[in-house]
PDB file of N, CA and C in Angstrom:
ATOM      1  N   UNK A   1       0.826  -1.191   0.000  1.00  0.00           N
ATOM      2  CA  UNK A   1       0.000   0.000   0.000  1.00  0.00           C
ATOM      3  C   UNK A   1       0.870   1.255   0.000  1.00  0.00           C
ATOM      4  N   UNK A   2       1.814   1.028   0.489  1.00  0.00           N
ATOM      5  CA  UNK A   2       2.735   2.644   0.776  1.00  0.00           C
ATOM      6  C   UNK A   2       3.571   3.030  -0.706  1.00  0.00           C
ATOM      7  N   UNK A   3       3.902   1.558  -0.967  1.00  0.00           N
ATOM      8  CA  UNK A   3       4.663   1.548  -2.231  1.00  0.00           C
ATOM      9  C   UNK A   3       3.648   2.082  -3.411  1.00  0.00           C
ATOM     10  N   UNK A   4       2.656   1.725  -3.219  1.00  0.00           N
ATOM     11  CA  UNK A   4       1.540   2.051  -4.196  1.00  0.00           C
ATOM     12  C   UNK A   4       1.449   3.868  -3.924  1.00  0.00           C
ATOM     13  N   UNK A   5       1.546   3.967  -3.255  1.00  0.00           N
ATOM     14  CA  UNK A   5       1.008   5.503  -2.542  1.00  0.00           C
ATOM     15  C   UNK A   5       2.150   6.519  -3.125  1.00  0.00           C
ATOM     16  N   UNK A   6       3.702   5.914  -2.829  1.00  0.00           N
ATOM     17  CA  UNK A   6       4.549   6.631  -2.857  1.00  0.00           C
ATOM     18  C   UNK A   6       4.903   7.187  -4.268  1.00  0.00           C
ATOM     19  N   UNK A   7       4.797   5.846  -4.881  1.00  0.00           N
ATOM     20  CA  UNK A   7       5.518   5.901  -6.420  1.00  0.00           C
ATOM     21  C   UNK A   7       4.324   5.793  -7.445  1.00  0.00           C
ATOM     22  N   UNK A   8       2.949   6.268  -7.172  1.00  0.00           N
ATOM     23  CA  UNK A   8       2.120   6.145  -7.942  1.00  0.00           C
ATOM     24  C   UNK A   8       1.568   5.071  -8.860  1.00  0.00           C
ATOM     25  N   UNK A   9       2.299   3.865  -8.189  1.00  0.00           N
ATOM     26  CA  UNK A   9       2.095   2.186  -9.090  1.00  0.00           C
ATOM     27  C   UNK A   9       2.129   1.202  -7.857  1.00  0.00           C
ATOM     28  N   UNK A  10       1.286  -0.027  -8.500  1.00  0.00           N
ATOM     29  CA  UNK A  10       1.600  -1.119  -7.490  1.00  0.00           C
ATOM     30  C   UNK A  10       2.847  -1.917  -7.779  1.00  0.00           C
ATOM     31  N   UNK A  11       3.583  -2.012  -6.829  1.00  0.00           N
ATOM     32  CA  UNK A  11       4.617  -2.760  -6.823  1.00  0.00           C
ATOM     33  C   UNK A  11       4.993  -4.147  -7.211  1.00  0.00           C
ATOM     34  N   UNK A  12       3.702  -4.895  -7.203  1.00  0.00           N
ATOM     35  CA  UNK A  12       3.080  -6.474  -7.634  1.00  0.00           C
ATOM     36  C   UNK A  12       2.353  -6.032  -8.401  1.00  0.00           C
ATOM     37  N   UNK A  13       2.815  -6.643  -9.609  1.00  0.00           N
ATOM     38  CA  UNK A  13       1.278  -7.194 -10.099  1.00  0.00           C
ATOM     39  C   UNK A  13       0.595  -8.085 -10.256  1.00  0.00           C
ATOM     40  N   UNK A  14      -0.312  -8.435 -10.402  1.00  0.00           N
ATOM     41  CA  UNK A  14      -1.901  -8.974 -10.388  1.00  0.00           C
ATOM     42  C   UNK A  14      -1.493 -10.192 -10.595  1.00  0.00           C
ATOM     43  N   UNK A  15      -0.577 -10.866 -11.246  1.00  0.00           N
ATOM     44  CA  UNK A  15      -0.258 -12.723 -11.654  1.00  0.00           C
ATOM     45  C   UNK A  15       1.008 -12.441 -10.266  1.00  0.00           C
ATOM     46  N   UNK A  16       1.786 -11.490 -10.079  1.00  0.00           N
ATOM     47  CA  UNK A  16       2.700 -11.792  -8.466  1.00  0.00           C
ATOM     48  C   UNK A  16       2.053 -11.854  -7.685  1.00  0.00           C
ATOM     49  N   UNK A  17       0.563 -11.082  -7.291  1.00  0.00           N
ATOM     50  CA  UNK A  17       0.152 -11.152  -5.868  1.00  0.00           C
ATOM     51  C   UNK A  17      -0.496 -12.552  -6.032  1.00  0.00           C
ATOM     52  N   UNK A  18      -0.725 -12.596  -7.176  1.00  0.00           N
ATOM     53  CA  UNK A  18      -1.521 -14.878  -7.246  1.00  0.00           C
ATOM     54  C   UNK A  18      -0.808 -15.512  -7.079  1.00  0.00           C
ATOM     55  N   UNK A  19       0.754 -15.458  -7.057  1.00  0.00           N
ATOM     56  CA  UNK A  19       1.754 -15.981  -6.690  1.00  0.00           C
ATOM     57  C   UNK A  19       2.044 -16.310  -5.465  1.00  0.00           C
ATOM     58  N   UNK A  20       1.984 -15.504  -5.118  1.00  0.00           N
ATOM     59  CA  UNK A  20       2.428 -15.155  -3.590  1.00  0.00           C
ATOM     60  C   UNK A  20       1.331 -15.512  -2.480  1.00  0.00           C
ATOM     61  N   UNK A  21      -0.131 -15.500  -3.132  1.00  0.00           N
ATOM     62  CA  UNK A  21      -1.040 -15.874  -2.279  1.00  0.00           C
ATOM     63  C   UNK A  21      -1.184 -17.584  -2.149  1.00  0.00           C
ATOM     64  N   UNK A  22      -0.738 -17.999  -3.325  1.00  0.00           N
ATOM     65  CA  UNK A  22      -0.891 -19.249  -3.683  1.00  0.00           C
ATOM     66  C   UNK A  22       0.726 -19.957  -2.766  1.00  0.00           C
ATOM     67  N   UNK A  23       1.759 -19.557  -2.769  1.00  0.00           N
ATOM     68  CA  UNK A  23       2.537 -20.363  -2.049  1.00  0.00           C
ATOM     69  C   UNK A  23       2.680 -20.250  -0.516  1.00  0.00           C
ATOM     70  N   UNK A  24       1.860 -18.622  -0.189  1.00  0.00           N
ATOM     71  CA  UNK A  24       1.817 -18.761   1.008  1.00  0.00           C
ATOM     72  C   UNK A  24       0.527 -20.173   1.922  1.00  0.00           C
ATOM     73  N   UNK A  25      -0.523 -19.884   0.971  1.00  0.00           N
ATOM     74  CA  UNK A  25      -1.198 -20.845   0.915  1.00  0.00           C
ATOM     75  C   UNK A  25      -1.340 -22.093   1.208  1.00  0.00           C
ATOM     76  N   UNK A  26      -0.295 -22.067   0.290  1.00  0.00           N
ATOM     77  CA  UNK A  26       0.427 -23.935   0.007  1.00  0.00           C
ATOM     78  C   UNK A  26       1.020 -24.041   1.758  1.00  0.00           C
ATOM     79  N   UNK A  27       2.487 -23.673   1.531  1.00  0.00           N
ATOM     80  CA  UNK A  27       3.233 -23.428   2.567  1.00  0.00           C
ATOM     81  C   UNK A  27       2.371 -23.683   3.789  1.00  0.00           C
ATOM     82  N   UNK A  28       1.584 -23.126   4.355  1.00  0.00           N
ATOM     83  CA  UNK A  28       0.320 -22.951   5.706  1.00  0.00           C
ATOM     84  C   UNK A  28      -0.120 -24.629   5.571  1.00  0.00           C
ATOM     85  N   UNK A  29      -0.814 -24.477   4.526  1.00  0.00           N
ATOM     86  CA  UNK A  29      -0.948 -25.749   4.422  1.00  0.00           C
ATOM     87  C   UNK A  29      -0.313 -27.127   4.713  1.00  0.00           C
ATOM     88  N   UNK A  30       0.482 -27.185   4.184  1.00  0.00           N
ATOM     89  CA  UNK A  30       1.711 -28.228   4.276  1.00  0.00           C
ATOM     90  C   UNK A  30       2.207 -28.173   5.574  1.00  0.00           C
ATOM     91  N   UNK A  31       2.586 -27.042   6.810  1.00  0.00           N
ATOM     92  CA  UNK A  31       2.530 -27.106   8.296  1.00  0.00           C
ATOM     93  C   UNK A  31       1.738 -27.570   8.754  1.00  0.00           C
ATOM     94  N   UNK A  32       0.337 -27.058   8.390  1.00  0.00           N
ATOM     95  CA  UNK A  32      -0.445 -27.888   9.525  1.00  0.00           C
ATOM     96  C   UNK A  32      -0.769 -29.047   9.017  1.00  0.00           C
ATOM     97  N   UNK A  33      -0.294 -29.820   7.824  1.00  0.00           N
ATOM     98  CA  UNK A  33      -0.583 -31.233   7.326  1.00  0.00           C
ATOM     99  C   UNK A  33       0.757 -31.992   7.897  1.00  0.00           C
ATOM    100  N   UNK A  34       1.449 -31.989   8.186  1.00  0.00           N
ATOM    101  CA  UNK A  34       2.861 -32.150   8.289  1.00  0.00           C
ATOM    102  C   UNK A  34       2.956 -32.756   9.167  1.00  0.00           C
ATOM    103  N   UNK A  35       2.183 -32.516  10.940  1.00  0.00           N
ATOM    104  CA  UNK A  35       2.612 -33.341  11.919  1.00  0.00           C
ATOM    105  C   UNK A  35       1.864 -34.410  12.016  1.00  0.00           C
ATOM    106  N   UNK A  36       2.056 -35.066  12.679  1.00  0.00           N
ATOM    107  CA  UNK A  36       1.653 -36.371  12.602  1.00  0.00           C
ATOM    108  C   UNK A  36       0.592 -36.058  14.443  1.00  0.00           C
ATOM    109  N   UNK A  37      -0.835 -36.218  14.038  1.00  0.00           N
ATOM    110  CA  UNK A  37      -1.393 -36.685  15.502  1.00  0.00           C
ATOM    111  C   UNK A  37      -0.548 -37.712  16.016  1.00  0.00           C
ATOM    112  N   UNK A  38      -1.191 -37.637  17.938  1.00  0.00           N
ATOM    113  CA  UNK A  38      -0.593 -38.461  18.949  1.00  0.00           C
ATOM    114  C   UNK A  38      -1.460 -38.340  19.594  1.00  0.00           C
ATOM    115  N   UNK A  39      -1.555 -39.419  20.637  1.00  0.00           N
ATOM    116  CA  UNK A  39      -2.802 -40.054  21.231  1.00  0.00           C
ATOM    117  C   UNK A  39      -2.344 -38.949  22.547  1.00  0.00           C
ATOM    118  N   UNK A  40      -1.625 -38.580  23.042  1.00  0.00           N
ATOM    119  CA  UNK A  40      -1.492 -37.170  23.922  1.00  0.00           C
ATOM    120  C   UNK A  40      -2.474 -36.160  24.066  1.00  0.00           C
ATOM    121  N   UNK A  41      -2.305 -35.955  22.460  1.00  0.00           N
ATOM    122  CA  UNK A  41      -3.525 -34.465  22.735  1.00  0.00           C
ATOM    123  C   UNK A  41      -5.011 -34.854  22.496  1.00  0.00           C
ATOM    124  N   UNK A  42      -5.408 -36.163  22.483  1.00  0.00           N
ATOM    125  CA  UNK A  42      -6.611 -36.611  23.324  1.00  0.00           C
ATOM    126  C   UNK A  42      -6.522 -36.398  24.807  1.00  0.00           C
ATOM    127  N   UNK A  43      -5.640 -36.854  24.701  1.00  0.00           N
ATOM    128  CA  UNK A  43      -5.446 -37.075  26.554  1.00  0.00           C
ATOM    129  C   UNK A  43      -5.525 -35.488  27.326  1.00  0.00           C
ATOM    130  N   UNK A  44      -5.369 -34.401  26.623  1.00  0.00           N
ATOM    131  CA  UNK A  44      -5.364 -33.249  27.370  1.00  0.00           C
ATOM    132  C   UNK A  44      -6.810 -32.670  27.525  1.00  0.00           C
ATOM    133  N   UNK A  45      -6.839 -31.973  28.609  1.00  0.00           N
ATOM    134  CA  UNK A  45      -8.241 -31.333  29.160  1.00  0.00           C
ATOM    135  C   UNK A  45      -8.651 -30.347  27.966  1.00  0.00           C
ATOM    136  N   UNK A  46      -9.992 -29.963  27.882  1.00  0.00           N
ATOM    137  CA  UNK A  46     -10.296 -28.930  26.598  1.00  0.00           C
ATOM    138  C   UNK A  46      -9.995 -27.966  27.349  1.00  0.00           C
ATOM    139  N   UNK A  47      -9.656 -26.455  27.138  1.00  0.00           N
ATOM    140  CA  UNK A  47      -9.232 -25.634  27.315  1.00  0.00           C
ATOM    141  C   UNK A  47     -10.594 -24.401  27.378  1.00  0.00           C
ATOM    142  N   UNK A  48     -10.349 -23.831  28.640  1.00  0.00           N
ATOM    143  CA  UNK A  48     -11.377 -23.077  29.249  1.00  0.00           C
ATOM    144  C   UNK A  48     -11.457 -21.868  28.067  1.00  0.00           C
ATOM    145  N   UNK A  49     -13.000 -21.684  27.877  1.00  0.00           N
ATOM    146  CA  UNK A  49     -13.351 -20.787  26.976  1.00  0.00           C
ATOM    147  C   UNK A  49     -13.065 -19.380  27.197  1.00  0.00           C
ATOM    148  N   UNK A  50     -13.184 -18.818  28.425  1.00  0.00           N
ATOM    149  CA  UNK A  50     -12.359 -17.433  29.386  1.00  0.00           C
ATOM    150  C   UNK A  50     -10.899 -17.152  29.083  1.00  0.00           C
ATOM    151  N   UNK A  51     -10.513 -18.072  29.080  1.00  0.00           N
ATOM    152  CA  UNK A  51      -8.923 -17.951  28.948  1.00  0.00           C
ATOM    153  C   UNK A  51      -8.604 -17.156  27.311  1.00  0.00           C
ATOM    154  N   UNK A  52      -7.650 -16.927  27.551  1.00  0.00           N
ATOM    155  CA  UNK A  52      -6.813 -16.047  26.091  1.00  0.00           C
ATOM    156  C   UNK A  52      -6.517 -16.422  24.849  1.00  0.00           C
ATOM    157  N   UNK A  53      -6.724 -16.758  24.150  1.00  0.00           N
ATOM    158  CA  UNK A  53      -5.834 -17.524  22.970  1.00  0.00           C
ATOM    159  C   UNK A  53      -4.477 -17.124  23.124  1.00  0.00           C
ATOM    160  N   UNK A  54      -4.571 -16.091  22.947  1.00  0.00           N
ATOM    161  CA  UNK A  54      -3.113 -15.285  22.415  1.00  0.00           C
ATOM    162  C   UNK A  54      -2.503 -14.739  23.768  1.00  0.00           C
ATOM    163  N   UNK A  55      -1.377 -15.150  24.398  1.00  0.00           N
ATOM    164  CA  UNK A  55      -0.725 -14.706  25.732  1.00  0.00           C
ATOM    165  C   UNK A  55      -0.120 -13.435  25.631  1.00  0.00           C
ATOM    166  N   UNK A  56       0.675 -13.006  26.542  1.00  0.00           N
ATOM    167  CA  UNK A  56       1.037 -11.588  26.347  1.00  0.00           C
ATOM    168  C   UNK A  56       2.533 -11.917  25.917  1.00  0.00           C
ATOM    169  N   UNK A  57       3.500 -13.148  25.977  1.00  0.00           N
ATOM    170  CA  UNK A  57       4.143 -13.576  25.278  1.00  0.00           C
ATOM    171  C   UNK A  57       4.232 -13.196  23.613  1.00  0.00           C
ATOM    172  N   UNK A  58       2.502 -14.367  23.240  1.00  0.00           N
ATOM    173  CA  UNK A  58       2.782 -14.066  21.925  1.00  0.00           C
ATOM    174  C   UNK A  58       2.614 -12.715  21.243  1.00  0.00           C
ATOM    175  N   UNK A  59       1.533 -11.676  21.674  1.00  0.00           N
ATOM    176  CA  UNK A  59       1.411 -10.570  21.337  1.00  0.00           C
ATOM    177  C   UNK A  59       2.990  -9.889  21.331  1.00  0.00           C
ATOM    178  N   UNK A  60       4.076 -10.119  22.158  1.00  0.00           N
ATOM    179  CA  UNK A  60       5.005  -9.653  22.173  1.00  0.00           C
ATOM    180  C   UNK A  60       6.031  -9.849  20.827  1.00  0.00           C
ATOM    181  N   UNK A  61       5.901 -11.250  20.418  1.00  0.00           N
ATOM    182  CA  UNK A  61       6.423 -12.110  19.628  1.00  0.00           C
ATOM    183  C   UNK A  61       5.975 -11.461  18.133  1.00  0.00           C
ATOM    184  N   UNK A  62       4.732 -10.845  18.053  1.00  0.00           N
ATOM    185  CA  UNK A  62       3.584 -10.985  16.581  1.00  0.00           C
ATOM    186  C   UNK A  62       4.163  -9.634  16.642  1.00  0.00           C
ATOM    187  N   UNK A  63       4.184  -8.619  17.552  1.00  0.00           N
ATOM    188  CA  UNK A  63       4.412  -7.184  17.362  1.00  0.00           C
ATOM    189  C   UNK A  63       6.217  -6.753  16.836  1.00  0.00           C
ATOM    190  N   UNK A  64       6.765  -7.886  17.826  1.00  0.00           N
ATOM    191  CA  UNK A  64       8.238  -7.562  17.419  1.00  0.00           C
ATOM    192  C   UNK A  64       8.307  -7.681  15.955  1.00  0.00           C
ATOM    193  N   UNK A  65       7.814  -8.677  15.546  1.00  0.00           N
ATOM    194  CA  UNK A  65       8.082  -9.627  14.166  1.00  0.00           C
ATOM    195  C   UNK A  65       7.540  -8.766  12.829  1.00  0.00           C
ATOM    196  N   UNK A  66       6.263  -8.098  13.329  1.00  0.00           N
ATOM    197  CA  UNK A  66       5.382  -7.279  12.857  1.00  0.00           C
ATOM    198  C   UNK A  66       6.673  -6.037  12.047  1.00  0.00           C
ATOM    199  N   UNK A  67       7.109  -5.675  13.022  1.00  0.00           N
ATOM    200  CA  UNK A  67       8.276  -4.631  13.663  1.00  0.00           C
ATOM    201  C   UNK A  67       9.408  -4.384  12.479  1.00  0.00           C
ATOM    202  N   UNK A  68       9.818  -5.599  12.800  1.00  0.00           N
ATOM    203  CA  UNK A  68      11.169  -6.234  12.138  1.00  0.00           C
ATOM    204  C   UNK A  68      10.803  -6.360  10.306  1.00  0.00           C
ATOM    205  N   UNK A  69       9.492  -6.593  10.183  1.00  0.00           N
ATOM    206  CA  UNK A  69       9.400  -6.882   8.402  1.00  0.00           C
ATOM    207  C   UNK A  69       9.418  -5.887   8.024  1.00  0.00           C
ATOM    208  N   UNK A  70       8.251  -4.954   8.552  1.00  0.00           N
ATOM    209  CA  UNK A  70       7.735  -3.520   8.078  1.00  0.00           C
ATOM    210  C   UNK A  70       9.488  -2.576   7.754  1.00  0.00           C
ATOM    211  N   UNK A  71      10.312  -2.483   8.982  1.00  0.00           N
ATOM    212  CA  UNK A  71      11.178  -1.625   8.660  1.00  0.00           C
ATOM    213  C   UNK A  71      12.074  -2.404   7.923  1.00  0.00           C
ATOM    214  N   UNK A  72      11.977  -3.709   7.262  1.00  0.00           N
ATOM    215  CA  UNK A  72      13.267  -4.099   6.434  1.00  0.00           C
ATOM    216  C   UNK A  72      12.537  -4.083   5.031  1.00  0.00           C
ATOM    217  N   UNK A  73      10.969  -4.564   5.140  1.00  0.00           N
ATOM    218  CA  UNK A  73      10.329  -4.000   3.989  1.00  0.00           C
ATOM    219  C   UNK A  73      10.268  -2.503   3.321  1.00  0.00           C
ATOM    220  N   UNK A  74      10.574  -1.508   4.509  1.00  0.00           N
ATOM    221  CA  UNK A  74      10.523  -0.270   3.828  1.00  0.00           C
ATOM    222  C   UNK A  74      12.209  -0.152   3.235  1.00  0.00           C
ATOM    223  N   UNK A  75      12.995  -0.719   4.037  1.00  0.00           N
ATOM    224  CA  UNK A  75      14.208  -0.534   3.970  1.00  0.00           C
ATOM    225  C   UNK A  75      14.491  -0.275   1.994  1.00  0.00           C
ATOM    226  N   UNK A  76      14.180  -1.963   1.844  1.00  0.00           N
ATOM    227  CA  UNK A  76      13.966  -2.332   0.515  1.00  0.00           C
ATOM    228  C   UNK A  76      13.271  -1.522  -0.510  1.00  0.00           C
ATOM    229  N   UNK A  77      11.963  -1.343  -0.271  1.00  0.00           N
ATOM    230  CA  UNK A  77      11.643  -0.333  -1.029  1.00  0.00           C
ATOM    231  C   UNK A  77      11.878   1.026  -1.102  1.00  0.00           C
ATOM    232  N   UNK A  78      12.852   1.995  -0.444  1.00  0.00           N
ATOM    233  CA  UNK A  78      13.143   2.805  -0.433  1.00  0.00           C
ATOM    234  C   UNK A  78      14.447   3.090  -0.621  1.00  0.00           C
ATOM    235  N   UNK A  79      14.957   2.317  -0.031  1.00  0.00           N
ATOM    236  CA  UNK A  79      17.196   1.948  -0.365  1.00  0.00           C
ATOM    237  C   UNK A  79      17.396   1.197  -0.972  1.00  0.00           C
ATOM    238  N   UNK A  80      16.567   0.265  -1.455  1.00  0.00           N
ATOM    239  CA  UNK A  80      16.831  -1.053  -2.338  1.00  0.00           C
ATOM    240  C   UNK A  80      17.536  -0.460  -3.679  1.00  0.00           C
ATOM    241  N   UNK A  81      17.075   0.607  -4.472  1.00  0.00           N
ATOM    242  CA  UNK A  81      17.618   1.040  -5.586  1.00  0.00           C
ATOM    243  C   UNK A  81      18.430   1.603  -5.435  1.00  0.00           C
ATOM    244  N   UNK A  82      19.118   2.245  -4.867  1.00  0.00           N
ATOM    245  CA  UNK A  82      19.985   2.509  -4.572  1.00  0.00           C
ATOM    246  C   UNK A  82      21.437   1.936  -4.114  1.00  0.00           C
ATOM    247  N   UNK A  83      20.556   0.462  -3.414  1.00  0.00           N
ATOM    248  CA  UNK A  83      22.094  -0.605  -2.940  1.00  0.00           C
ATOM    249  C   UNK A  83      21.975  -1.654  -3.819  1.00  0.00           C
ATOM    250  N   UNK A  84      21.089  -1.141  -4.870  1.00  0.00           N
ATOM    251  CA  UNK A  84      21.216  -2.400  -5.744  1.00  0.00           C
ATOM    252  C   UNK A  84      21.168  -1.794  -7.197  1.00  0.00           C
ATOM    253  N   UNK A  85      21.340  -0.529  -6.632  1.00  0.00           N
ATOM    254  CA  UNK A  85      21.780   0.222  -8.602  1.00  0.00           C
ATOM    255  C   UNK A  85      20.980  -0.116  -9.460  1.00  0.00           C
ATOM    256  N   UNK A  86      19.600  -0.349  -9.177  1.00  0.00           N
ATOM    257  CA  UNK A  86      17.905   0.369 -10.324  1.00  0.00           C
ATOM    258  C   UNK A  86      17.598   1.733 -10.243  1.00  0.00           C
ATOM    259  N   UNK A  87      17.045   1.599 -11.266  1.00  0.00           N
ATOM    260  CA  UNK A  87      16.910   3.119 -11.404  1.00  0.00           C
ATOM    261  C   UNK A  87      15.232   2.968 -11.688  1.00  0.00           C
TER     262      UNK A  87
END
């Protein structure tokens, strides 16, 4: 969106963002197909509906990470031509 904003064009186009939706896709996929059940997580109690999904751990984890793309993503689109000599 910023890239779009900045330079008056989208940065992807329309067959890259199908690209990209499609292997992220895949990828997601293939993790959660990947492990193998175990008779364990029968064995565990269901998990109280009150409780959090998301701990203050992971919120910490999603925000850093969040953090870390955004400024190496801008990095790229803004210094990228420059450390990589496009014009």
């Amino acid at each position: 969106l910023v890239g779009a904003v900045v330079y008056q064009k989208s940065p992807l186009a329309a067959i890259q963002l199908l690209w990209v939706n499609l292997l992220m896709d895949s990828l997601a996929s293939l993790a959660l197909a990947s492990e193998p059940p175990t008779a364990e997580l029968l064995k565990r109690p269901p998990v109280n509906r009150s409780q959090h999904m998301i701990t203050s751990q992971m919120w910490a984890n999603m925000l850093g990470q969040a953090f870390f793309q955004i400024l190496v993503t801008f990095l790229f689109l803004f210094q990228g031509p420059d450390w990589f000599e496009i014009e």
